[in-house]
Every structure is written in C-alpha cells, then in structure tokens.
Protein backbone atom coordinates (compact mmCIF):
# COMPACT_ATOMS: atom_id res chain seq x y z
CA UNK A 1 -20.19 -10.57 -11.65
CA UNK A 2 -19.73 -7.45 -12.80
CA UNK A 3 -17.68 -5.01 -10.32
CA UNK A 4 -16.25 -1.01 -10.40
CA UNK A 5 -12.87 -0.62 -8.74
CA UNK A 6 -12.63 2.78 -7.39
CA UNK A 7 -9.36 4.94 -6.65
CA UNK A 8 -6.70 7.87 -7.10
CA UNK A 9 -3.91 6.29 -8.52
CA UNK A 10 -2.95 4.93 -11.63
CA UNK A 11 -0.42 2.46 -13.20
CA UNK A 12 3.18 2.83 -12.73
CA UNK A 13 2.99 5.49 -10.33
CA UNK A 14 0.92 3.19 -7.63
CA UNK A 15 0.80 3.68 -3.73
CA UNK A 16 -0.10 0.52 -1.61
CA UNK A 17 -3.79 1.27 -2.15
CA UNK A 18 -3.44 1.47 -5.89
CA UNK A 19 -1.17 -1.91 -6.00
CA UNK A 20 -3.91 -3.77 -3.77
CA UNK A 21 -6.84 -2.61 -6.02
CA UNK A 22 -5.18 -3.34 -9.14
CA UNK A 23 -4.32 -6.93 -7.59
CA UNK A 24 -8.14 -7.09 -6.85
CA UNK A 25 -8.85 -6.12 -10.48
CA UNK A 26 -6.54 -8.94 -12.10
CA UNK A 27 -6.97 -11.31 -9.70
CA UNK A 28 -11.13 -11.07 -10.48
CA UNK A 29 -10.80 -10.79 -13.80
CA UNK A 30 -8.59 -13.92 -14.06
CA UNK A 31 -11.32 -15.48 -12.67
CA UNK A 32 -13.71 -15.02 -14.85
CA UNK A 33 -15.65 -11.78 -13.72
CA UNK A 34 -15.94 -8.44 -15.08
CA UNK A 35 -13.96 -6.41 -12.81
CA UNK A 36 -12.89 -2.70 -14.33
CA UNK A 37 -10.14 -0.42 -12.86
CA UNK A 38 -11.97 3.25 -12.15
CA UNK A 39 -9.77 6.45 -11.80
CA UNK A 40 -8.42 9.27 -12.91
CA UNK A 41 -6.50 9.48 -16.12
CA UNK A 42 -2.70 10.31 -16.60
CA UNK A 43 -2.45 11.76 -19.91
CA UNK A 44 1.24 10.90 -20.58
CA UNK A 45 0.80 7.81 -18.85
CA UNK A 46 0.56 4.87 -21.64
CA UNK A 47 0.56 1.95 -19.03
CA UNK A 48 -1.51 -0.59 -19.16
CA UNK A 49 -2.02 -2.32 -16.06
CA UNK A 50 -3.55 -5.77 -17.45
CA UNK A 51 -7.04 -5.16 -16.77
CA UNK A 52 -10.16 -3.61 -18.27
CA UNK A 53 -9.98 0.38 -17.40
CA UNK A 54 -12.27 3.20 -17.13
CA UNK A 55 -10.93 6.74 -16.64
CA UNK A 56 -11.47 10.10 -16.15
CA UNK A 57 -9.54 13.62 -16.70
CA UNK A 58 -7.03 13.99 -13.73
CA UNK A 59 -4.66 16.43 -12.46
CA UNK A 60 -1.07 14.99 -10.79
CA UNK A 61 -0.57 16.04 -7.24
CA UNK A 62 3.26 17.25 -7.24
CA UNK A 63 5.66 15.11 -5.18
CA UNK A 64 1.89 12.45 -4.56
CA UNK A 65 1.02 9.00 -6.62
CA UNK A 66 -2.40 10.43 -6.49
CA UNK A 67 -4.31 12.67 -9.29
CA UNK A 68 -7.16 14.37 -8.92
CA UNK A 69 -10.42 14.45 -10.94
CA UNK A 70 -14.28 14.86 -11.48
CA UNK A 71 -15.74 11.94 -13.26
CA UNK A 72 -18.60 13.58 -13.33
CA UNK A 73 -17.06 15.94 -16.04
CA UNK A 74 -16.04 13.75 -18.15
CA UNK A 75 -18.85 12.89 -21.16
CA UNK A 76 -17.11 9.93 -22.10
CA UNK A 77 -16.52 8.79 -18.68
CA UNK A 78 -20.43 9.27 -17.85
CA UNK A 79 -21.49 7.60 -21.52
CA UNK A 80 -19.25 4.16 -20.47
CA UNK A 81 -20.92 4.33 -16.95
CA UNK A 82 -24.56 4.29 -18.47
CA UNK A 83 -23.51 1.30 -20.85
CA UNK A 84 -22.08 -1.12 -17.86
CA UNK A 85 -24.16 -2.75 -15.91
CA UNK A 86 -22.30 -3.45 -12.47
CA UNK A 87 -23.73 -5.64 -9.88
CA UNK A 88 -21.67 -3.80 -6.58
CA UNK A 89 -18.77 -0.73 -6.82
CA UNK A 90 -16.35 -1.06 -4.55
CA UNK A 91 -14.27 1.72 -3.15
CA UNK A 92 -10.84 2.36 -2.14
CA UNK A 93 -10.86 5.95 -1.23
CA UNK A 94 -13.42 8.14 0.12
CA UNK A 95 -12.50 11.34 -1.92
CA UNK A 96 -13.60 11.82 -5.63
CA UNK A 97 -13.57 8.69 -6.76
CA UNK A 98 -15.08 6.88 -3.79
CA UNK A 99 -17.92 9.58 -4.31
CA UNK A 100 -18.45 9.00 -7.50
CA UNK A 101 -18.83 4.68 -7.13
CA UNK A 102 -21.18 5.98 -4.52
CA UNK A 103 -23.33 7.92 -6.68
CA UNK A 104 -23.73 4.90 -9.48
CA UNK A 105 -24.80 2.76 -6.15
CA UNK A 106 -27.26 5.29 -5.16
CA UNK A 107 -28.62 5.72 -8.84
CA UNK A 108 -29.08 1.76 -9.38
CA UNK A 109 -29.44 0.53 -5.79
CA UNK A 110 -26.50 -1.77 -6.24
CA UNK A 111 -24.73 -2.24 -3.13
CA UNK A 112 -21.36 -0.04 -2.35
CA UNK A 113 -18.16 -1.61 -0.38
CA UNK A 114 -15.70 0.35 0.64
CA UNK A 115 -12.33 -0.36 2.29
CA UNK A 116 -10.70 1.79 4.65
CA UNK A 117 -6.87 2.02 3.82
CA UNK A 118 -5.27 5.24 5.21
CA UNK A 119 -4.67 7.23 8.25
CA UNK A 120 -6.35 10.17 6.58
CA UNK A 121 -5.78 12.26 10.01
CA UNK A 122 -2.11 12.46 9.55
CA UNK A 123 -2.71 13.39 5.84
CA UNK A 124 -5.13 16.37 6.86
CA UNK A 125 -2.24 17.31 10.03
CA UNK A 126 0.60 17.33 7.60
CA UNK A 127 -1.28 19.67 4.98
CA UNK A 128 -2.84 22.00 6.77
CA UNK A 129 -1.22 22.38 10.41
CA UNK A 130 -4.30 22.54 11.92
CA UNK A 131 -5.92 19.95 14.42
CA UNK A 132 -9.34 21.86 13.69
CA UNK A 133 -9.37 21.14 10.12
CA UNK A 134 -8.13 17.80 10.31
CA UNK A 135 -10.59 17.17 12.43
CA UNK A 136 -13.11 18.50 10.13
CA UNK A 137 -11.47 16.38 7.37
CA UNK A 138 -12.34 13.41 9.07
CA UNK A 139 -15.88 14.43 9.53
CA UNK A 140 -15.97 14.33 5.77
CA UNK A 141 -13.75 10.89 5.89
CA UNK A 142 -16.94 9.29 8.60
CA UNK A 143 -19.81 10.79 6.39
CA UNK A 144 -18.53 8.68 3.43
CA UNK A 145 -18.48 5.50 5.15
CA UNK A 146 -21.63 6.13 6.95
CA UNK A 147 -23.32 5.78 3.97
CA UNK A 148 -21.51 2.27 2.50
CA UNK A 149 -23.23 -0.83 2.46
CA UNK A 150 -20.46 -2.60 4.10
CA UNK A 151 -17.02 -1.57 5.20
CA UNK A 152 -13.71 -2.99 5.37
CA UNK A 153 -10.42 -2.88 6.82
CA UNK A 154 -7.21 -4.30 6.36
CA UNK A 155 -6.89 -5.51 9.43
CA UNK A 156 -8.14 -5.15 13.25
CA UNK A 157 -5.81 -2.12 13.95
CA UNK A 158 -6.97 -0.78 11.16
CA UNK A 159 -10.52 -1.02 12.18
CA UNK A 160 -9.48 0.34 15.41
CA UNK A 161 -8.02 3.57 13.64
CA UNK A 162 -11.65 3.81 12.05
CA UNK A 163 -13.49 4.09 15.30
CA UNK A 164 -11.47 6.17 16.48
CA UNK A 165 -12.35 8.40 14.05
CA UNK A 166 -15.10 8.27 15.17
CA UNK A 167 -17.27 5.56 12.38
CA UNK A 168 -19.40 3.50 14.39
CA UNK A 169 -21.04 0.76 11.89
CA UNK A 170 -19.45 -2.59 11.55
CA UNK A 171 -16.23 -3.08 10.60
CA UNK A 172 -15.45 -6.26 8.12
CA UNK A 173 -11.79 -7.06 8.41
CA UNK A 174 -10.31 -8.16 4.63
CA UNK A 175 -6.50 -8.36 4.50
CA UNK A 176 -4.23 -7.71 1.68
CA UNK A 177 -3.10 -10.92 -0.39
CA UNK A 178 0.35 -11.56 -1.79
CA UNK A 179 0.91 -13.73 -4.60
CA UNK A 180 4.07 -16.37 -4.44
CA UNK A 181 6.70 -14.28 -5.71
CA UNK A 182 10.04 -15.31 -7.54
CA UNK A 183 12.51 -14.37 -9.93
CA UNK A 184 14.84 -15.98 -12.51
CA UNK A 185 18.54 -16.79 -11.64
CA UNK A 186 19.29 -14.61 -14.94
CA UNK A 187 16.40 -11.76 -14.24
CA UNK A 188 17.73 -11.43 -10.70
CA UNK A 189 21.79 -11.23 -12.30
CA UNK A 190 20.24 -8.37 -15.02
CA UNK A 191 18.80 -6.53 -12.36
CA UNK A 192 21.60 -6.74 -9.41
CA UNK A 193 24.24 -5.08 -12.09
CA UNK A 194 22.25 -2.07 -12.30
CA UNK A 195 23.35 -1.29 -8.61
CA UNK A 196 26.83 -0.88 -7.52
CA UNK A 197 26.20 -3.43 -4.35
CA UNK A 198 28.91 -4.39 -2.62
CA UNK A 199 29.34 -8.14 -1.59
CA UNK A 200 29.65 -9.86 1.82
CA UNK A 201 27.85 -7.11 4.19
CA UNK A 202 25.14 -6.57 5.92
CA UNK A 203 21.86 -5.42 3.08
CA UNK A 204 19.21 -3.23 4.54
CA UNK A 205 16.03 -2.21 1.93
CA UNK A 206 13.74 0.33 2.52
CA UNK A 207 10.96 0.39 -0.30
CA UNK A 208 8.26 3.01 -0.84
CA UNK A 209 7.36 5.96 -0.81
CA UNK A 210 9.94 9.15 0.08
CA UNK A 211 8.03 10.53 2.59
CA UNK A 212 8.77 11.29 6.26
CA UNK A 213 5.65 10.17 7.30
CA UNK A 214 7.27 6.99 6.94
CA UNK A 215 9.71 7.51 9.38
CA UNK A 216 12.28 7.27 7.12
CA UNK A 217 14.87 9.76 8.82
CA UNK A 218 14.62 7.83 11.68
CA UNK A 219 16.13 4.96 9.29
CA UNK A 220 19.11 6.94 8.26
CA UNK A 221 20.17 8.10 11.79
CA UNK A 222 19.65 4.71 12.86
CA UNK A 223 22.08 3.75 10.21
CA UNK A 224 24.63 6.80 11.25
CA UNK A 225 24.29 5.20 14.97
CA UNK A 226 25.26 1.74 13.36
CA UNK A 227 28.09 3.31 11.54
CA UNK A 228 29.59 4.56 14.35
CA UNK A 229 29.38 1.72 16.33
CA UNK A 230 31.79 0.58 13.93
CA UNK A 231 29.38 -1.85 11.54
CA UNK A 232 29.45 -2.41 8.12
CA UNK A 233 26.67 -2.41 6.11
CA UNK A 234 24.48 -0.94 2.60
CA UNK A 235 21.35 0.63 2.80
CA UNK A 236 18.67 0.78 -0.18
CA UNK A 237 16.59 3.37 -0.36
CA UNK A 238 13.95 1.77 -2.82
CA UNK A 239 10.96 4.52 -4.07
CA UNK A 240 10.34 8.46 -4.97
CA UNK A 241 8.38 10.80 -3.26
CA UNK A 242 8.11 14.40 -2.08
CA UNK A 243 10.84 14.10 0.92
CA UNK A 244 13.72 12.70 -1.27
CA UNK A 245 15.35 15.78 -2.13
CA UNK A 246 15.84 16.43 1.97
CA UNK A 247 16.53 12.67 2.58
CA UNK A 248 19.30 12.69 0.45
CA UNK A 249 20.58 15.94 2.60
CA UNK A 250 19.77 14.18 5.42
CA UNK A 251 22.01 10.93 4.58
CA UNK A 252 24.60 13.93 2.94
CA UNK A 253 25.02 15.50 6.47
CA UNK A 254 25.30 12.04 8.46
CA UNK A 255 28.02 11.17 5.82
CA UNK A 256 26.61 8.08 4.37
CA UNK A 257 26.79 8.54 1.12
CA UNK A 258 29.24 5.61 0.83
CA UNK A 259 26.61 3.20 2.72
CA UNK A 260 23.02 4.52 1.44
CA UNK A 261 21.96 3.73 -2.19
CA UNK A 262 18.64 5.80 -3.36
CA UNK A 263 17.47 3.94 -6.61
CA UNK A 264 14.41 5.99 -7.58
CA UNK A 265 11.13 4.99 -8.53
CA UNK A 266 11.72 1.07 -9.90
CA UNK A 267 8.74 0.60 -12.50
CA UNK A 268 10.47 -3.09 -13.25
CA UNK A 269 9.17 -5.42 -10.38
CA UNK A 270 11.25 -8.23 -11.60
CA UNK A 271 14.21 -5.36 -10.29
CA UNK A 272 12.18 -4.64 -7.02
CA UNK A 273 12.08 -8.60 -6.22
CA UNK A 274 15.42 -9.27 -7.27
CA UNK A 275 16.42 -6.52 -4.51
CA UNK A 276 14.07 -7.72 -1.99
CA UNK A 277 16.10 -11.25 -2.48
CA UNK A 278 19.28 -9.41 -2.10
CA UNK A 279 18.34 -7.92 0.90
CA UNK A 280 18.94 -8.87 4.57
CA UNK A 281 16.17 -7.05 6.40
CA UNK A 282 13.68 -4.90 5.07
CA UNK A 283 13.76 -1.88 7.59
CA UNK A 284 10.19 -0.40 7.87
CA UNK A 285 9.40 2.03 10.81
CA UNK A 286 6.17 3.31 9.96
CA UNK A 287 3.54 4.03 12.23
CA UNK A 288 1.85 5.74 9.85
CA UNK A 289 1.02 2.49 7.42
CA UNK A 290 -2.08 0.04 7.95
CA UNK A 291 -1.05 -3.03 6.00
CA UNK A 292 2.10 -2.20 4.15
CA UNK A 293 2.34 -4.35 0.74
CA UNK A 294 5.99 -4.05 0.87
CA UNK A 295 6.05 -6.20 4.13
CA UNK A 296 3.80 -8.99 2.37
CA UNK A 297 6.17 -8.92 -0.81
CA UNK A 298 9.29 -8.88 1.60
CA UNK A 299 8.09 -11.79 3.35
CA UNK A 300 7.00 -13.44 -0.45
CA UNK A 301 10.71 -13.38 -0.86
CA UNK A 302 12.31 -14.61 2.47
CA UNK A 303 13.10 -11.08 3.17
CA UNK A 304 11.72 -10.44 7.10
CA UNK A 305 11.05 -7.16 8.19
CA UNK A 306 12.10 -4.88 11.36
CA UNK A 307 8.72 -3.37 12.37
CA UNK A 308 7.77 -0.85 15.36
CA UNK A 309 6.11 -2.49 18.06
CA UNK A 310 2.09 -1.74 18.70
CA UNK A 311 1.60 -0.40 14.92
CA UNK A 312 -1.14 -1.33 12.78
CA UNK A 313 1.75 -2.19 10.20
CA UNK A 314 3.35 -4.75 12.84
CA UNK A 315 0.01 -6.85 12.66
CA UNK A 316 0.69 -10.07 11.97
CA UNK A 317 4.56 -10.18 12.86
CA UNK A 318 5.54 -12.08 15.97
CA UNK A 319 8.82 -10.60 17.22
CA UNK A 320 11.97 -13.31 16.20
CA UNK A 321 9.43 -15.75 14.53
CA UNK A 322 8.33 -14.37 11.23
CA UNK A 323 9.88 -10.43 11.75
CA UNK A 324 11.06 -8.20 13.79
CA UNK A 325 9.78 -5.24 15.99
CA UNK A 326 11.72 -2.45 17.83
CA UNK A 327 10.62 0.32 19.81
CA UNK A 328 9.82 3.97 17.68
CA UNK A 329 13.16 5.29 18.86
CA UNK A 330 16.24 5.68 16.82
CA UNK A 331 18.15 3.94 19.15
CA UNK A 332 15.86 1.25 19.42
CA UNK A 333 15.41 0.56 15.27
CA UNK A 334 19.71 0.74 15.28
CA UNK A 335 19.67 -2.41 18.31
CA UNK A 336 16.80 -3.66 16.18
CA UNK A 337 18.58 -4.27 13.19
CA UNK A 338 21.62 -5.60 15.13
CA UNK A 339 19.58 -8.09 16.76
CA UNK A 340 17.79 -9.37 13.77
CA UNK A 341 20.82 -9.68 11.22
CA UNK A 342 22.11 -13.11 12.75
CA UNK A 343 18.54 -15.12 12.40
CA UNK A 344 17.39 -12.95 9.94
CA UNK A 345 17.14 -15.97 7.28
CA UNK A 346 15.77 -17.95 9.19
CA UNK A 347 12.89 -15.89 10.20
CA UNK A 348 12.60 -14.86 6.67
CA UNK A 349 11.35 -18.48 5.85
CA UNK A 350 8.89 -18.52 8.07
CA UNK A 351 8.33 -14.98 7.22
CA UNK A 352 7.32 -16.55 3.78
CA UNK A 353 5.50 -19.63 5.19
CA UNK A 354 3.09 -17.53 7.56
CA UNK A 355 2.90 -13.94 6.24
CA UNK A 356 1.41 -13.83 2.47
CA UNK A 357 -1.93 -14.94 1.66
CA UNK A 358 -2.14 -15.25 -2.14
CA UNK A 359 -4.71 -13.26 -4.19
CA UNK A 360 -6.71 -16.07 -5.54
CA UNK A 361 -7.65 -17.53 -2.25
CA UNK A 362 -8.52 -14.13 -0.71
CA UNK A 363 -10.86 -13.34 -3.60
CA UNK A 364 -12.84 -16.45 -2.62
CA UNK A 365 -13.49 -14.21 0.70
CA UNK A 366 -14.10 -11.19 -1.24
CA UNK A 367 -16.48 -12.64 -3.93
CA UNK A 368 -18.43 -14.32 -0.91
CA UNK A 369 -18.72 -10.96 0.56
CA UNK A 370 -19.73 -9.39 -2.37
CA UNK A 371 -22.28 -12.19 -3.40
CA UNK A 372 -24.41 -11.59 0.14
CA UNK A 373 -24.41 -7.97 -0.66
CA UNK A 374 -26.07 -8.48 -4.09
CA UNK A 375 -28.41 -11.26 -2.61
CA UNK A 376 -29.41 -9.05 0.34
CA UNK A 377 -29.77 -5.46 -2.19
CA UNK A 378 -32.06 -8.00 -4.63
CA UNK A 379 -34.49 -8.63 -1.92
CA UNK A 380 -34.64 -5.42 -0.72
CA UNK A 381 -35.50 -4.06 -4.90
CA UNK A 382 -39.04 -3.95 -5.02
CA UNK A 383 -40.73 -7.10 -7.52
C-alpha cells in the first residue's frame, strides 16, 4: 500500500499531531508499506525523522511547531507527486496541507482520510478575539471534512467536539498508540545529571508545549498553594513554546524559582523518558487537548497522570485506578496532587498495563480501515 501522510509540522520541532503522524509513518513503513511523511520544509532543519519524506517550501510560525506552505508552489514538490502512485492520502490537518492531500484524492479518485486532532475554535478565539471569526474559521474547519471519504477522531470526546462544530457525517473513532517505552540504567544516569534534581521529594513533570492554553499557570499557582501549605516538592517544566517567557515571570513572582525547573525543548527522547521515570505525577490540566501523547508516554513509563475531570484529555483515565482527575480549579489540581502522591506508583502500573496501545497493533485497525476505502473507491472507478 502506498499512503501520503499529511501535516504542518516537521521533525524535531513536533506537536502531538506531528509525533502521532510520524508514528503512523514508521510504524507503516516497518511494515512493509510505502508510507511517505508530507509537509512543509524547514530549511535549517537537517532531521531526519526515519521515514521516506516529501516536502514543500515553508515559513516557521514564531513561538508555533507549525510552518506554513503552498505545495502547490513548489515544482519539485508537484514533479514527486506526479511520479507516486498512492492508493489513499490521509490527513492530519485541514489547512494547507490537508488541502493539498485532498486535491491528489480528487485528481486520482483515491480515497481521502482525515483525522480530526485539534480544538481549532480555541485556536481561531485566541488569534483573533473574535467569536465571529472563529466561528467563521470553523466553517472553513466543517467544509474540509465534509468533503473526506472517512473521518476520524481520537477518541469519542473528540468526536463530540466535531459535532459540535457543527460536522454531521460519521465519525470513526481511531486512538493514538504508544509503543512500550524504556530506557537504559546508564541512558537514564546520562540524562538525570543534566538536571540539578534534588533527591527524596515529591517530582511533578509537566511536558509540552509552553502555552497557556494548556493551563499551565494554573499548574504553577497550584504549586505556590502547595508551597505554602508547607510541602516539599520539584516541578519540571518539560517543552518550549510562545508563553515561556511569561511562565517563567509567572513562577518568578510566586517565588518558585527554587522548586520549578524549565528544561527547554528536549530533542533527546531517551532524556524525556528518563524524566518521565523520574517523575512522580505527570501534572496535565488541559482542557484544551484531545488525546495528549504525553499522557500515553507517561503511562508507557509508570508515570500516572493528574487529569481534569469531564475533558476529552481525561478519556480513558479512571480516577485512583490508572490516573488521576481533579476539578479545573487551582485549588482543586493543588488537593489533586496531594491526593495522588501516596498511590501514585501504584496507579502508575496499571497506568502502564491499561493505558498504551502499541503502534503495531493499532495499524492493524488503520490498514483495515484503509483497505475498505480502496476496495469501496475501486468499485466505484468506472471498468
């Protein structure tokens, strides 16, 4: 089988979306299949992300993961298009990219998949301050996926957020996969000594991006709260982003400087597990996030994760069994983490035993899925 990948980020600097499409691209390609990473191009950018690539001319979005770009500018681009013969495009994004998988579908009458990832409304809100043209926005975010063969979601929230929107086709819900992840007793030493940790308390991790949107000042005042309660603890602050310049004033004017640890952007992930080991409780608040990778590779590692109740993120989590889930309050993500530290282990094993579904069995799903797409777009090609 021979299958486009479509997106807006490329290799390091990966969002979740990014990290589960390149995932889909090795994981297929492993397997024997042709399966080629589409997106724009980072010109300084010599990464390769293990995987047969096609890319356009991009632009980087300042303080975003994403990059912007018109493959249908590009002669090489449209020259490596004409030469590939793909049996189905899939897209992650229904921007440029997604557009542009949609127009080889259209032009060949292969069939076009495309997975709903993002809360695109709060995206729209946060750039533009209007509810009118967010609202528009999403008009342009339905008309994509009206015209998909099939759609997915990450999960049933997910779908949920979709219909909202106001997308009334079917909805196929696909999860994200996690592979079994571990790390060497000498790789996890290397990578531990690059942060001064301190031993013997309480180890909080936040990983991603540096974003409010996240909620992540709600994590540091939660932390100020605990403070002055009188615990002892460390905070990581794992990821870049546009908000970490005012995060770090944030944590500056709480005075925890002494307790919160921003590490920057951590392109090593042997140094991203080895701090998911090290950690206690992976702290996540979002309500923006669908299906948060970082809760998957948490869980991969026996790290469980303090979710908010009701979220699309929290899907999957049942509250003291395999996570944790708190109210969206800061009061109520400060008792959270209290309450979880003392069977935090423990629910981090079955965190690991319940949560993850590796790659290779979820692309039997996927392939299926793909499979009936091509069948049912063959019958409907004229003889």
């Amino acid at each position: 089988m021979i299958i486009g990948q479509f997106c807006e980020t490329y290799p390091p600097a990966l969002d979740g979306v990014g990290r589960v499409m390149l995932a889909y691209c090795q994981t297929l390609s492993a397997m024997g299949h042709r399966c080629l990473y589409v997106a724009p191009r980072d010109i300084a950018n010599t990464a390769t992300p293990g995987c047969e690539t096609l890319l356009y001319a991009g632009a980087g979005i300042p303080g975003e993961p994403y990059r912007v770009g018109v493959p249908g500018l590009s002669r090489a681009y449209r020259r490596a298009v004409r030469a590939i013969p793909f049996d189905l495009v899939h897209a992650h994004t229904p921007f440029l990219a997604g557009r542009a998988a949609r127009r080889i579908a259209r032009t060949r009458g292969i069939p076009l998949v495309a997975t709903f990832h993002s809360k695109y409304y709060d995206d729209f809100y946060r750039a533009t301050h209007s509810r009118a043209l967010s609202r528009l926005g999403l008009k342009y975010v339905v008309s994509f996926y009206n015209t998909c063969d099939e759609v997915w979601a990450v999960n049933e929230r997910t779908a949920g957020v979709l219909r909202d929107y106001g997308y009334r086709g079917e909805i196929v819900c696909m999860p994200n996969g996690t592979d079994p992840q571990s790390v060497s007793e000498e790789a996890y030493a290397r990578a531990l000594a690059r942060y001064p940790l301190r031993e013997n308390v309480p180890t909080l991790i936040f990983v991603g991006q540096m974003d409010v949107k996240k909620n992540t000042p709600s994590i540091l005042r939660a932390c100020a709260l605990l403070r002055d309660r009188g615990m002892d603890f460390q905070l990581l602050m794992v990821g870049a982003g546009q908000d970490l310049a005012s995060l770090k004033a944030l944590c500056a004017s709480l005075l925890l400087e002494d307790r919160v640890l921003f590490t920057g952007f951590i392109g090593e992930r042997e140094n991203t597990l080895s701090l998911y080991r090290r950690a206690d409780l992976l702290v996540f608040p979002s309500i923006y996030d669908n299906a948060p990778m970082v809760v998957r590779e948490a869980a991969a590692m026996g790290t469980p994760a303090l979710l908010v109740r009701d979220t699309c993120a929290a899907e999957g989590v049942t509250h003291g069994e395999n996570g944790f889930l708190c109210e969206n309050t800061v009061e109520s993500i400060a008792d959270g983490i209290v309450d979880a530290l003392p069977t935090a282990a423990a629910a981090g094993v079955r965190a690991r035993d319940t949560i993850p579904i590796p790659w290779n069995q979820l692309m039997q799903r996927v392939l299926a899925r793909y499979q009936r797409l091509i069948d049912r777009s063959g019958e409907r090609r004229p003889a």
